[in-house]
C-alpha atoms as a PDB file:
ATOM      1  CA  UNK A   1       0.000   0.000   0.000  1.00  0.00           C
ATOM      2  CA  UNK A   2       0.827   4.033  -1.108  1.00  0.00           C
ATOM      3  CA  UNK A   3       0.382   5.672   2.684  1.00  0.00           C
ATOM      4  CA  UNK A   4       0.475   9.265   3.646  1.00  0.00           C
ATOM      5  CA  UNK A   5       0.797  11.507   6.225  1.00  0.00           C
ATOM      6  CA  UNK A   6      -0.362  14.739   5.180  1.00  0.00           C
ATOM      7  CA  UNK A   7       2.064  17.276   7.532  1.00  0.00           C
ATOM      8  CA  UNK A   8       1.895  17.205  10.876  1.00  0.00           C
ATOM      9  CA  UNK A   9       3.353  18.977  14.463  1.00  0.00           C
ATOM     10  CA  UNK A  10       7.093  18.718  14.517  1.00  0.00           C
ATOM     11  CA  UNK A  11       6.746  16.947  17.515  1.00  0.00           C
ATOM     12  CA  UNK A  12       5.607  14.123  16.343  1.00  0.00           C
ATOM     13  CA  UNK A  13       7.760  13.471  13.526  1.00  0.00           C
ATOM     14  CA  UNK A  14      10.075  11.485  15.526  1.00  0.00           C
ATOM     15  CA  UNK A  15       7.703   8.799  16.675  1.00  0.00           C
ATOM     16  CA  UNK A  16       6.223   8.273  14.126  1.00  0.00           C
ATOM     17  CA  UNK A  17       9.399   7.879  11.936  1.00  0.00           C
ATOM     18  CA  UNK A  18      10.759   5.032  14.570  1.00  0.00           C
ATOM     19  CA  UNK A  19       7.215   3.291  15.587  1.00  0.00           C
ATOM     20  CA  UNK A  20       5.329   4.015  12.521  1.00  0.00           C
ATOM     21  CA  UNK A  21       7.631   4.589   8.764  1.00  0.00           C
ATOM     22  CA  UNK A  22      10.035   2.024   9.712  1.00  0.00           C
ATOM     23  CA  UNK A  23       7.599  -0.839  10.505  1.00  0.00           C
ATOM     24  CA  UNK A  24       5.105  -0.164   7.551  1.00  0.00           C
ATOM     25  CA  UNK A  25       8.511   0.183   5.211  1.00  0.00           C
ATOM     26  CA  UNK A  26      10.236  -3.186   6.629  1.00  0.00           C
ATOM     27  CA  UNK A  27       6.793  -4.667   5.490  1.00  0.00           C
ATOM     28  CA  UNK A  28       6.731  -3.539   1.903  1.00  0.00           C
ATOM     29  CA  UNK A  29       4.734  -0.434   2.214  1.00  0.00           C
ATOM     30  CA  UNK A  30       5.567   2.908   0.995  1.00  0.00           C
ATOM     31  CA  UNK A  31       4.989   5.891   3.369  1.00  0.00           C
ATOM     32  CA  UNK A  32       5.496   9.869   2.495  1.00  0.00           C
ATOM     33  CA  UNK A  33       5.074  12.709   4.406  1.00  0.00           C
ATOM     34  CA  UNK A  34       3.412  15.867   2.208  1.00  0.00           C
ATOM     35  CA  UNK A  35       4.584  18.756   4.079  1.00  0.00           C
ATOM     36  CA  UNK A  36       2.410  22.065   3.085  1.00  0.00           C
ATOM     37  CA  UNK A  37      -0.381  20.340   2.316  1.00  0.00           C
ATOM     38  CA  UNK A  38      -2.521  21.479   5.529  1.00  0.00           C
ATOM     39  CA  UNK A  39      -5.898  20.356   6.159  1.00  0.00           C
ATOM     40  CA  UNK A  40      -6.699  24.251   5.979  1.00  0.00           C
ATOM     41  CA  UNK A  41      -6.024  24.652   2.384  1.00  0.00           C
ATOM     42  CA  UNK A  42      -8.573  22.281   0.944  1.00  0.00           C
ATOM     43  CA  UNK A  43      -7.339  22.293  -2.459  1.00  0.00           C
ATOM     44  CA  UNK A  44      -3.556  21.879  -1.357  1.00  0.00           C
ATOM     45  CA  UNK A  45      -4.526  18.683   1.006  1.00  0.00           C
ATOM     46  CA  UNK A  46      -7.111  17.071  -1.799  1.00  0.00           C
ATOM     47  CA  UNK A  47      -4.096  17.146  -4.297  1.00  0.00           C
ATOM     48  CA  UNK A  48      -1.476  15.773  -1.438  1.00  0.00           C
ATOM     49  CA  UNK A  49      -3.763  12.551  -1.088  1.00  0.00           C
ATOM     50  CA  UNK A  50      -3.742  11.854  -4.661  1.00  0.00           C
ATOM     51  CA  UNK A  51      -2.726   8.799  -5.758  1.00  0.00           C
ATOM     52  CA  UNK A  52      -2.262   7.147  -2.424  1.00  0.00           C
ATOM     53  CA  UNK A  53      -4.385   4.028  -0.738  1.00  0.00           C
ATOM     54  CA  UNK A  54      -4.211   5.319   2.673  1.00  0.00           C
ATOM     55  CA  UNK A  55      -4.306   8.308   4.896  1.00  0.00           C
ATOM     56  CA  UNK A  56      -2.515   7.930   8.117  1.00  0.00           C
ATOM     57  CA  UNK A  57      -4.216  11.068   9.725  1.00  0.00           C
ATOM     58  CA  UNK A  58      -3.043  12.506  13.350  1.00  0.00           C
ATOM     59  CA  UNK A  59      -6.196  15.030  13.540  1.00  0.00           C
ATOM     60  CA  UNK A  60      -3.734  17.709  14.901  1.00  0.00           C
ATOM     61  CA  UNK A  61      -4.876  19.891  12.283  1.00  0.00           C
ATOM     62  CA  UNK A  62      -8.605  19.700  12.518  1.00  0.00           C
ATOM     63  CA  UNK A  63     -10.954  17.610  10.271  1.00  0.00           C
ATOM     64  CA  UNK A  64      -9.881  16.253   7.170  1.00  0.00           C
ATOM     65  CA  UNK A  65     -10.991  18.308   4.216  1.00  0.00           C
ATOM     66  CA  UNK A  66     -14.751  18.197   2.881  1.00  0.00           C
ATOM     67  CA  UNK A  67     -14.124  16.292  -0.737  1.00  0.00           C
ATOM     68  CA  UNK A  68     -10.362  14.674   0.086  1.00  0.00           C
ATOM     69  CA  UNK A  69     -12.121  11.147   0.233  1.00  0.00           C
ATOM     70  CA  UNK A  70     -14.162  11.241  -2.991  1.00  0.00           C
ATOM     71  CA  UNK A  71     -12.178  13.177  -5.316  1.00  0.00           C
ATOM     72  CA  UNK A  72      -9.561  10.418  -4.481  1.00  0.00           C
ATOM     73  CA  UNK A  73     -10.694   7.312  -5.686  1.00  0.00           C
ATOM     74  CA  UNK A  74      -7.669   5.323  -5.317  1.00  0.00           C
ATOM     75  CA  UNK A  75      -8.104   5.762  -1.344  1.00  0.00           C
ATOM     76  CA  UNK A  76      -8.873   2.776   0.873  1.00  0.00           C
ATOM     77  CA  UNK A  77      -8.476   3.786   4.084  1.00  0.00           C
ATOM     78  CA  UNK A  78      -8.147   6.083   6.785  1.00  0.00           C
ATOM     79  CA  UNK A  79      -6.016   5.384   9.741  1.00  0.00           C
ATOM     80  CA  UNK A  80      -6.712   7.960  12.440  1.00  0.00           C
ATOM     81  CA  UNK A  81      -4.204   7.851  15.256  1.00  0.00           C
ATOM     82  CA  UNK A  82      -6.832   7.950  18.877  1.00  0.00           C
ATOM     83  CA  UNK A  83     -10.448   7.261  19.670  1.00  0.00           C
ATOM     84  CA  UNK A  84     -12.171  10.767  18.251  1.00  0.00           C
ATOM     85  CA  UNK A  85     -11.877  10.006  14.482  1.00  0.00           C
ATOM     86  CA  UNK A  86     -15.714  10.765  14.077  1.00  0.00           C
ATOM     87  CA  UNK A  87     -14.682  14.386  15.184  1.00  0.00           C
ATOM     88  CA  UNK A  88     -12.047  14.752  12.078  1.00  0.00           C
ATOM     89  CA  UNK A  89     -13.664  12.454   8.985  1.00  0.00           C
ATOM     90  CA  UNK A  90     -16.927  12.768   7.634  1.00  0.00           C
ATOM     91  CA  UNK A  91     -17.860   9.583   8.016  1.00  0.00           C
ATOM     92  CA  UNK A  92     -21.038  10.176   5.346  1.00  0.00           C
ATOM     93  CA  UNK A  93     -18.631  10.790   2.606  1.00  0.00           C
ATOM     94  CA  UNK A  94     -16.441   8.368   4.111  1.00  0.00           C
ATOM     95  CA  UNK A  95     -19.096   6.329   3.288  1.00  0.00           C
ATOM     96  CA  UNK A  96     -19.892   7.235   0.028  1.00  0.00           C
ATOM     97  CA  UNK A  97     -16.471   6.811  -1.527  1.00  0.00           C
ATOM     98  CA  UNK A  98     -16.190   3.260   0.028  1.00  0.00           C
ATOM     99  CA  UNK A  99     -13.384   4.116   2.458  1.00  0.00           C
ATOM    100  CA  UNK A 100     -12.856   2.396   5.720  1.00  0.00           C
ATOM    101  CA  UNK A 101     -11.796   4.300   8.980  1.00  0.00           C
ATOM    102  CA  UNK A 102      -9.911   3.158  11.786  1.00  0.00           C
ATOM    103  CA  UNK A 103      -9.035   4.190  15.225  1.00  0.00           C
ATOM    104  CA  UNK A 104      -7.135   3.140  18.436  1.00  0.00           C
ATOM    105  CA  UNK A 105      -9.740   2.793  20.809  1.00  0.00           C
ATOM    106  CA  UNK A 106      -8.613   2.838  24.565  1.00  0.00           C
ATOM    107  CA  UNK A 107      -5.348   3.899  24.290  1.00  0.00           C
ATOM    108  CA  UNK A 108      -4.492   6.462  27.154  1.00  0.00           C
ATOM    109  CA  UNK A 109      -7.217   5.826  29.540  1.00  0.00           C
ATOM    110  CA  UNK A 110      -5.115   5.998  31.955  1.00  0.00           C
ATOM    111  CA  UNK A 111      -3.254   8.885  31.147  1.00  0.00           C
ATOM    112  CA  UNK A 112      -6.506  10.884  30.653  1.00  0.00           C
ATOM    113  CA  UNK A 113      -7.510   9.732  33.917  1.00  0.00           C
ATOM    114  CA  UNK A 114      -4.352  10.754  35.465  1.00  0.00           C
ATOM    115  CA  UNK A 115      -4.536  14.313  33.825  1.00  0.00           C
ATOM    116  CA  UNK A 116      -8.029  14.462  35.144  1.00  0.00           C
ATOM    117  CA  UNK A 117      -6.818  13.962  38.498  1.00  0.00           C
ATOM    118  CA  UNK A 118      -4.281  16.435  38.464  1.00  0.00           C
ATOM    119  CA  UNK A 119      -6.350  19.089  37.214  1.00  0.00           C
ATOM    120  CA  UNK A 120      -8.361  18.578  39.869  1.00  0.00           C
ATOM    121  CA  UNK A 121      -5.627  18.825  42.565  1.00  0.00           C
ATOM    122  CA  UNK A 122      -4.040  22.228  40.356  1.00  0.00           C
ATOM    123  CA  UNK A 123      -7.328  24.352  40.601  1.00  0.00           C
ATOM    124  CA  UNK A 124      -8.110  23.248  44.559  1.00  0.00           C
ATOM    125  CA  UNK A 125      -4.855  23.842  45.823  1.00  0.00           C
ATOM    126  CA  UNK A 126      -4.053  26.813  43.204  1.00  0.00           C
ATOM    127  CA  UNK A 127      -0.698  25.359  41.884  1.00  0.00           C
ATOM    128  CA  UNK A 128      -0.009  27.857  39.388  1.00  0.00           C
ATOM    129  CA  UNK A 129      -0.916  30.912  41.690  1.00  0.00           C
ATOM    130  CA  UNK A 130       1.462  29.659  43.620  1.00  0.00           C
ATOM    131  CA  UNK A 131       3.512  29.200  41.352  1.00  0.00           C
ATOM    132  CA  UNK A 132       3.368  32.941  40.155  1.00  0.00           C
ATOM    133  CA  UNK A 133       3.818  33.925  43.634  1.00  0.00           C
ATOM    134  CA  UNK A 134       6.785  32.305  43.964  1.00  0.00           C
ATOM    135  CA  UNK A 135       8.430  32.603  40.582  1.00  0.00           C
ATOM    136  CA  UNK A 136       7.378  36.600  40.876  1.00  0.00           C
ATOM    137  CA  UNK A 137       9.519  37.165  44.696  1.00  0.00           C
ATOM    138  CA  UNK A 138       6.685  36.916  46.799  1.00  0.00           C
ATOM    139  CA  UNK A 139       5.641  34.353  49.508  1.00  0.00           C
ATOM    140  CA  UNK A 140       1.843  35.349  50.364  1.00  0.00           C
ATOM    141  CA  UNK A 141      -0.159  32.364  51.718  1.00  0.00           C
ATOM    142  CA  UNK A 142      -3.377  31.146  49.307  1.00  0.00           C
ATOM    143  CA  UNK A 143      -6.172  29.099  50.963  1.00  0.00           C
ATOM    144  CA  UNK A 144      -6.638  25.526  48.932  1.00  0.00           C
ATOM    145  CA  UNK A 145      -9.493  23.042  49.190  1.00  0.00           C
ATOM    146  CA  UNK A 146      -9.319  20.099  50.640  1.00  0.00           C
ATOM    147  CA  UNK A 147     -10.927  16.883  48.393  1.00  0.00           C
ATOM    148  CA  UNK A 148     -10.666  14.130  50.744  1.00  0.00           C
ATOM    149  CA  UNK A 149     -14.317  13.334  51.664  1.00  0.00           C
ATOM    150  CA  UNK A 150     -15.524  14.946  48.786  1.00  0.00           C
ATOM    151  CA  UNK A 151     -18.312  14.219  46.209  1.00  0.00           C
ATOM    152  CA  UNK A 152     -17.007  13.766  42.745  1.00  0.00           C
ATOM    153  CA  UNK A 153     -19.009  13.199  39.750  1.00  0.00           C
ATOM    154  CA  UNK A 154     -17.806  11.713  36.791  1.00  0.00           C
ATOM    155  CA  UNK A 155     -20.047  12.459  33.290  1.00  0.00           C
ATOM    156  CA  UNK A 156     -19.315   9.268  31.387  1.00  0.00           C
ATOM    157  CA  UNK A 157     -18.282   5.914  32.658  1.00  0.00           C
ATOM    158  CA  UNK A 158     -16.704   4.345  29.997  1.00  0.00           C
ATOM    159  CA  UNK A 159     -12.910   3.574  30.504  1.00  0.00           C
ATOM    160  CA  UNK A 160     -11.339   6.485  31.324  1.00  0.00           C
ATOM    161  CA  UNK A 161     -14.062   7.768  33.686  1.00  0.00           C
ATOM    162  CA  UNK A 162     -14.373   4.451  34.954  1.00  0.00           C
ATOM    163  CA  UNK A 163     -10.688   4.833  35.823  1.00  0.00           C
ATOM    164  CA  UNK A 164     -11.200   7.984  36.885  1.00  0.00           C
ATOM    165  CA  UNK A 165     -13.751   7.278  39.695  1.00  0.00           C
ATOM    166  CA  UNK A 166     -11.084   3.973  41.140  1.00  0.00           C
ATOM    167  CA  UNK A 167      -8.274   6.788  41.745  1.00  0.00           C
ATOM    168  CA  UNK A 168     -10.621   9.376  43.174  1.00  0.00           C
ATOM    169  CA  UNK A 169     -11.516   5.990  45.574  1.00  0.00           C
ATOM    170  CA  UNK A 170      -8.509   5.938  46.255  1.00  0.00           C
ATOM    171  CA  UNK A 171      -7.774   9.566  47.396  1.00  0.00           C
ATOM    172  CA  UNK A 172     -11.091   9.025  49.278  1.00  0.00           C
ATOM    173  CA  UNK A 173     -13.532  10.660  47.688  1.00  0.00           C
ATOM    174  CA  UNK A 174     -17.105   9.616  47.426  1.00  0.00           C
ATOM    175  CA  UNK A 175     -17.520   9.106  43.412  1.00  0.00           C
ATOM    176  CA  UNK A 176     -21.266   9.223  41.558  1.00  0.00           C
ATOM    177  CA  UNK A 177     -21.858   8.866  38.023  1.00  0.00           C
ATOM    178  CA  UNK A 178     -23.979   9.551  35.266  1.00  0.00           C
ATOM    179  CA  UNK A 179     -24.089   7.701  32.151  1.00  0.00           C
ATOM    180  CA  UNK A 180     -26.300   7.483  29.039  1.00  0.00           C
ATOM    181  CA  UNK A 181     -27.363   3.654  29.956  1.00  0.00           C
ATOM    182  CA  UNK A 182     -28.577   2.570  33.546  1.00  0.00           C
ATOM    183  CA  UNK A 183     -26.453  -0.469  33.924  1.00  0.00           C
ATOM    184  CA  UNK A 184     -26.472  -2.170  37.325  1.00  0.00           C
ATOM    185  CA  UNK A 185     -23.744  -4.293  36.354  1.00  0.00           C
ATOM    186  CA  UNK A 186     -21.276  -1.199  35.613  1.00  0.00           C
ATOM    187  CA  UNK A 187     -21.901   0.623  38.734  1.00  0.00           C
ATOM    188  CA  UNK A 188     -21.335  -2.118  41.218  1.00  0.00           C
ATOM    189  CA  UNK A 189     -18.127  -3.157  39.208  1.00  0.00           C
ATOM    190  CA  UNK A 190     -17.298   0.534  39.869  1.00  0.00           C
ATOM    191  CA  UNK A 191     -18.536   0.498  43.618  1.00  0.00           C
ATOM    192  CA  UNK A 192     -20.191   3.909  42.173  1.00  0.00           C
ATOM    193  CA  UNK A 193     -23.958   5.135  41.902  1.00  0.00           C
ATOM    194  CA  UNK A 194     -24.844   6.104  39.023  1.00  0.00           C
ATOM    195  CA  UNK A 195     -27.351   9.431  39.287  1.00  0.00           C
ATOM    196  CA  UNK A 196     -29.283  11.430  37.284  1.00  0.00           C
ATOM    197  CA  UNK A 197     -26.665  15.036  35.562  1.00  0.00           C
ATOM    198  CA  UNK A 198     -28.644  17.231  37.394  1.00  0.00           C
ATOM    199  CA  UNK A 199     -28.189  15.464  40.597  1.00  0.00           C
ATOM    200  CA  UNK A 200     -24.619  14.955  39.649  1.00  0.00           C
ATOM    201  CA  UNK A 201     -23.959  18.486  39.316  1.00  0.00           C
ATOM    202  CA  UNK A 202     -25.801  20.208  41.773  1.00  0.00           C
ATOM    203  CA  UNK A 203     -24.348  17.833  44.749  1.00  0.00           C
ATOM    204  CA  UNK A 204     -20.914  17.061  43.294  1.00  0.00           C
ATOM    205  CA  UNK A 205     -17.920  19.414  44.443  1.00  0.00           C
ATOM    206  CA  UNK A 206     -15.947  18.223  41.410  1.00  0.00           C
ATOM    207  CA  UNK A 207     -17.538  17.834  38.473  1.00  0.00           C
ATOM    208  CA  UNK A 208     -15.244  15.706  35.260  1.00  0.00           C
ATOM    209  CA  UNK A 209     -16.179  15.150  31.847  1.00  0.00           C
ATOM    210  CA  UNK A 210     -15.763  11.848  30.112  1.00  0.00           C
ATOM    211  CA  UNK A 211     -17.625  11.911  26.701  1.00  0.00           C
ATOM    212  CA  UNK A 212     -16.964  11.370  23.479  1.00  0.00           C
ATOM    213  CA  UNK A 213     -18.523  13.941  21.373  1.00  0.00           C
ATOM    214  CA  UNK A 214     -21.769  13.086  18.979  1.00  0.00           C
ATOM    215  CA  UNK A 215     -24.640  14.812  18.212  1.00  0.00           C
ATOM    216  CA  UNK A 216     -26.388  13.624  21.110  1.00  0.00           C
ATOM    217  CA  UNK A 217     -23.828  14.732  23.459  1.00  0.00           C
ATOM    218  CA  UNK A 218     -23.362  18.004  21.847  1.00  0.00           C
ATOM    219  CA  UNK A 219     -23.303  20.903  24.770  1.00  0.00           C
ATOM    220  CA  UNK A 220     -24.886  18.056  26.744  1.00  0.00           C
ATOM    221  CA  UNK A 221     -23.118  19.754  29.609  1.00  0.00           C
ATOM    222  CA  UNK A 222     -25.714  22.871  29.073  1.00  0.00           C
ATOM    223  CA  UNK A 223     -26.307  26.425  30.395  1.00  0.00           C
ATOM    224  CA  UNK A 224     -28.559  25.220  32.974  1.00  0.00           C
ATOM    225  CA  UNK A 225     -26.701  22.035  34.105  1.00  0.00           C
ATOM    226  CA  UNK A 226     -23.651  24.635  35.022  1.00  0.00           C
ATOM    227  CA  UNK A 227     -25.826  26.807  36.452  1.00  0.00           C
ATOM    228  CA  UNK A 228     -26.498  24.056  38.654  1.00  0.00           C
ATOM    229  CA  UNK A 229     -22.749  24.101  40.061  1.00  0.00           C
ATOM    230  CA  UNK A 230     -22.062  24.532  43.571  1.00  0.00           C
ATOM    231  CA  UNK A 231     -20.409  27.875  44.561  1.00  0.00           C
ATOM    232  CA  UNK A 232     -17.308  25.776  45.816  1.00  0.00           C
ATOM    233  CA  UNK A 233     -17.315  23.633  42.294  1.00  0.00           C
ATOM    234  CA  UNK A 234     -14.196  22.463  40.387  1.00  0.00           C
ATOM    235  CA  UNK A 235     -15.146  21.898  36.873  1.00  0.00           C
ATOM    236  CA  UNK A 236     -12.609  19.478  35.020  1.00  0.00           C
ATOM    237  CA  UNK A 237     -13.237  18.585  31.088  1.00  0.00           C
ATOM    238  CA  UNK A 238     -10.542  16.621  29.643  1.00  0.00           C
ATOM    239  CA  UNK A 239     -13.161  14.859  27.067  1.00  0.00           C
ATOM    240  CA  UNK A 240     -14.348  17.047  24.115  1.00  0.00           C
ATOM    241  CA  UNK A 241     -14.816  21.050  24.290  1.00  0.00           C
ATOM    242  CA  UNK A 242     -17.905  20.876  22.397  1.00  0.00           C
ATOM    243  CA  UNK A 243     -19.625  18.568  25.143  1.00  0.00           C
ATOM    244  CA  UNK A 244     -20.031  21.632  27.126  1.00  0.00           C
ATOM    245  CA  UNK A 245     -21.729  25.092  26.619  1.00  0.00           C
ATOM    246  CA  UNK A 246     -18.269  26.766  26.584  1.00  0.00           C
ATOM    247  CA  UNK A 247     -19.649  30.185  26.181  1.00  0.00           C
ATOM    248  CA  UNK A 248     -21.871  29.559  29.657  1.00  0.00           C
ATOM    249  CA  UNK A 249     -18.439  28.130  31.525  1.00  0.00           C
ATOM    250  CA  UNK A 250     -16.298  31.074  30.584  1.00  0.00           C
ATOM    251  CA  UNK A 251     -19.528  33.310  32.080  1.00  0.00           C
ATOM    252  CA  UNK A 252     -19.913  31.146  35.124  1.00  0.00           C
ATOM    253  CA  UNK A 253     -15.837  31.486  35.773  1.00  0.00           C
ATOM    254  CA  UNK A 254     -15.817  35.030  35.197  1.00  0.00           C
ATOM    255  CA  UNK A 255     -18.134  35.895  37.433  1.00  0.00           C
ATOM    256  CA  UNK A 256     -16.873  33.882  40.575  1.00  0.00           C
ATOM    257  CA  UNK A 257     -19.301  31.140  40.649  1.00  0.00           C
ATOM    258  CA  UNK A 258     -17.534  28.087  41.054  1.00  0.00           C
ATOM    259  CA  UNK A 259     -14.508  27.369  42.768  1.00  0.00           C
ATOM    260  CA  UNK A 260     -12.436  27.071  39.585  1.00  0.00           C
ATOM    261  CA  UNK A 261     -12.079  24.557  36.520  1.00  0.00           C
ATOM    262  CA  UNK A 262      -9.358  22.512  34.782  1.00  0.00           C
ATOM    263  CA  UNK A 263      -9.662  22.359  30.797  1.00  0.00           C
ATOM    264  CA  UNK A 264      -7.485  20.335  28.459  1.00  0.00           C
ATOM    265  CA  UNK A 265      -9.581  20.818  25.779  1.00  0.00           C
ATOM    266  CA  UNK A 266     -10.772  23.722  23.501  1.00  0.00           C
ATOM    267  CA  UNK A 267     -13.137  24.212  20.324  1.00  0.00           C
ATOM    268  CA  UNK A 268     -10.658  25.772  18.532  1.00  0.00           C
ATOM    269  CA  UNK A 269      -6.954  24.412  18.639  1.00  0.00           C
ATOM    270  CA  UNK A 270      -4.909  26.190  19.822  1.00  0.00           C
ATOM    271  CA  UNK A 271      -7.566  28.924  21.390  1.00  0.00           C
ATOM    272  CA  UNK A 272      -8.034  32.266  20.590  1.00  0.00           C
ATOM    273  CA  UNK A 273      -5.673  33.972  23.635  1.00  0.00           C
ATOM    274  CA  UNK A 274      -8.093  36.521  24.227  1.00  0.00           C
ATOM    275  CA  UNK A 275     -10.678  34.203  24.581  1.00  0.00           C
ATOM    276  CA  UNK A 276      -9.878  32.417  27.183  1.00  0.00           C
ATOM    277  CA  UNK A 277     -10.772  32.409  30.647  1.00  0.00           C
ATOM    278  CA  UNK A 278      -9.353  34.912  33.157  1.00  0.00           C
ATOM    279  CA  UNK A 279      -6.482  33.452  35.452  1.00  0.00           C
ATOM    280  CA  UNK A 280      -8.151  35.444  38.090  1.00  0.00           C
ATOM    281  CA  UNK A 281     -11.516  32.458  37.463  1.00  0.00           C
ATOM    282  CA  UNK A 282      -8.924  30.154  39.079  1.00  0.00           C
ATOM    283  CA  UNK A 283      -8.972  28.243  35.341  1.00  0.00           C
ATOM    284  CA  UNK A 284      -5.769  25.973  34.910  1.00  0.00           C
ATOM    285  CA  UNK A 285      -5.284  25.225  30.891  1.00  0.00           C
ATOM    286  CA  UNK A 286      -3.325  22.773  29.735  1.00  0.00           C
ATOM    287  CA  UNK A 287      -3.013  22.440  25.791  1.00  0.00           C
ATOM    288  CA  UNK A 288      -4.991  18.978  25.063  1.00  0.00           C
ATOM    289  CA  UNK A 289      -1.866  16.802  26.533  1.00  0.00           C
ATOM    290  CA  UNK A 290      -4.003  14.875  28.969  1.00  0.00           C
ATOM    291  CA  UNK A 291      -3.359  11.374  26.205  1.00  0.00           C
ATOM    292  CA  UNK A 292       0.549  12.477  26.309  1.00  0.00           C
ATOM    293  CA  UNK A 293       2.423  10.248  28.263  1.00  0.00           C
ATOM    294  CA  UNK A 294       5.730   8.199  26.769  1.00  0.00           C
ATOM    295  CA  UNK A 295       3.243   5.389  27.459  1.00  0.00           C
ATOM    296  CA  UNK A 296       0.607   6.478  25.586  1.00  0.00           C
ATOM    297  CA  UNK A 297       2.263   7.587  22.678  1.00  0.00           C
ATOM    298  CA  UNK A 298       2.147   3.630  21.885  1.00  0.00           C
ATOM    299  CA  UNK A 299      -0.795   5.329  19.885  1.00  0.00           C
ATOM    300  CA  UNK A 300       0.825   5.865  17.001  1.00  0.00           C
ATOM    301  CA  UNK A 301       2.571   2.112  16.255  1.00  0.00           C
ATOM    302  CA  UNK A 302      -1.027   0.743  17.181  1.00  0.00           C
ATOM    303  CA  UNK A 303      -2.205   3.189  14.313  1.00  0.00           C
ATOM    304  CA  UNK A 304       0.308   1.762  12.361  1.00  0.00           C
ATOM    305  CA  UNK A 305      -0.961  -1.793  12.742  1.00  0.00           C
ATOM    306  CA  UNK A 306      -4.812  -0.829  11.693  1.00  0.00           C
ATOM    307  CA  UNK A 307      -2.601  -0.313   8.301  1.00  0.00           C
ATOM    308  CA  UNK A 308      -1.110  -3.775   8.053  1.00  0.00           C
ATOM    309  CA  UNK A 309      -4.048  -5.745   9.601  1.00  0.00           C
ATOM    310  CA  UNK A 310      -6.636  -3.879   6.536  1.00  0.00           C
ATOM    311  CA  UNK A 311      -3.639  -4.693   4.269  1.00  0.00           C
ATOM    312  CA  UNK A 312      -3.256  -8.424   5.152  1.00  0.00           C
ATOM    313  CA  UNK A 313      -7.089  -8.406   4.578  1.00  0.00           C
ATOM    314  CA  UNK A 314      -7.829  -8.880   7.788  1.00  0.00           C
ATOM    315  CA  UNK A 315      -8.817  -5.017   9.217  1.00  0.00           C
ATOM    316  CA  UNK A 316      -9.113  -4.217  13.193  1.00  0.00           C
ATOM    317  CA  UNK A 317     -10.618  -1.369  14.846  1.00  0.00           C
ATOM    318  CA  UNK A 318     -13.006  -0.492  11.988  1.00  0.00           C
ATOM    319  CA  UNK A 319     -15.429   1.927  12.904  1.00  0.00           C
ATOM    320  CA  UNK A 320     -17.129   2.617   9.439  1.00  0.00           C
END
């Protein structure tokens, strides 16, 4: 197979070069990296695919290009490199040009869990005003929250929130839950009720988001759910931006209402600077690293293997 990688960060040039190019090369497969041809400039990305049976697509520069699949006919597949593919390919024209998509599902629960976690500990024991304070020549004494004995509810329960409510066990909090199914089962394998959102939010003092993002999750995490918050609430969204009413967040922050928030995830990547929420909202951003761990970056050799299991005729991880 004719595989491409259509530019990328810098940063990941390196691992993919040693976990992904030299594999798919020792196994007969051509790779080529199309530098220029960003995802931004349709035209220039449509062209950069032509010719080739398969996109090997990192999504670090936003979805792929309305048209890229069916004006090239000779593609066969798209290998996207995490679980959110549905957020970067159409899967409709995906669809109509005959193309299969893969993903790596599960691949850095853990270290999305983790991130969580420490998001949560950042904004209630405000690490980087402290920071500042120190880093600036002062040595003025902030008040922190303590979360031991605290309610946290986790929105999704799949398997990073799943792993996310075991480690807040751990640090002795009391987790609840809400998913989209009522399954008995899940919650006492978690050793966590599962409640209704509003419930969730209105009782929780940490609140963390574990969605995927569809159209029936879309700002499922609404205007009136946040208005729900307690006034001592840590708000932690690691998942999807678009899950939440961002616009109702940035309000709720702004004007003191919660405690603070954590958010590893934005609509638009990176976010507009002035856009962002004031440091004086007690908001700790981190720029959508909660997956990147040495670990986790397995992600992109796993991506690599989608290519040679659909090549060997015998495809894995094949969401459309």
């Amino acid at each position: 197979m004719r595989i491409v990688c259509i530019d990328t960060e810098a940063q990941y040039r390196e691992i993919v070069e040693r976990d992904v190019v030299a594999p798919l090369r020792a196994a007969g497969h051509e790779f080529a990296w199309i530098e220029g041809g960003r995802f931004d400039r349709p035209d220039d990305a449509i062209a950069a695919a032509r010719g080739f049976d398969a996109l090997y697509v990192i999504g670090d520069q936003g979805p792929l290009p309305a048209g890229l699949l069916e004006q090239n006919p000779s593609l066969k597949l798209v290998s996207f490199v995490g679980t959110g593919a549905r957020r970067f390919v159409d899967m409709a024209e995906a669809e109509r040009a005959g193309v299969a998509v893969t993903n790596v599902p599960d691949f850095a629960s853990q270290s999305v869990a983790e991130h969580a976690i420490a998001l949560m500990f950042a904004v209630a024991r405000r690490i980087v005003e402290g920071d500042g304070i120190v880093r600036s020549g002062g040595w003025a004494k902030h008040q922190g929250a303590k979360l031991a004995g605290e309610r946290i509810g986790v929105i999704g329960a799949g398997a990073i929130g799943g792993r996310v409510i075991r480690l807040a066990k751990g640090l002795g909090m009391e987790p609840v839950y809400w998913s989209r199914t009522v399954d008995p089962e899940r919650s006492a394998e978690l050793g966590a009720e599962q409640v209704s959102l509003e419930e969730l939010v209105a009782t929780s003092r940490v609140v963390s988001v574990h969605l995927t993002h569809s159209p029936e999750t879309d700002k499922l995490v609404s205007r009136d759910l946040l208005e729900r918050l307690r006034a001592d609430a840590i708000f932690v969204n690691t998942a999807r931006a678009e899950v939440v009413d961002g616009e109702a967040l940035d309000e709720l922050l702004a004007a003191g209402r919660m405690f603070g928030a954590g958010i590893d995830v934005f609509t638009e990547e990176p976010p507009a600077v002035d856009g962002l929420p004031s440091i004086s909202s007690n908001a700790v951003l981190t720029p959508h690293i909660g997956f990147h761990t040495n670990e986790a970056d397995e992600v992109f050799r796993l991506a690599a293997e989608n290519i040679l299991a659909f090549a060997a005729g015998r495809p894995t991880n094949v969401i459309h």
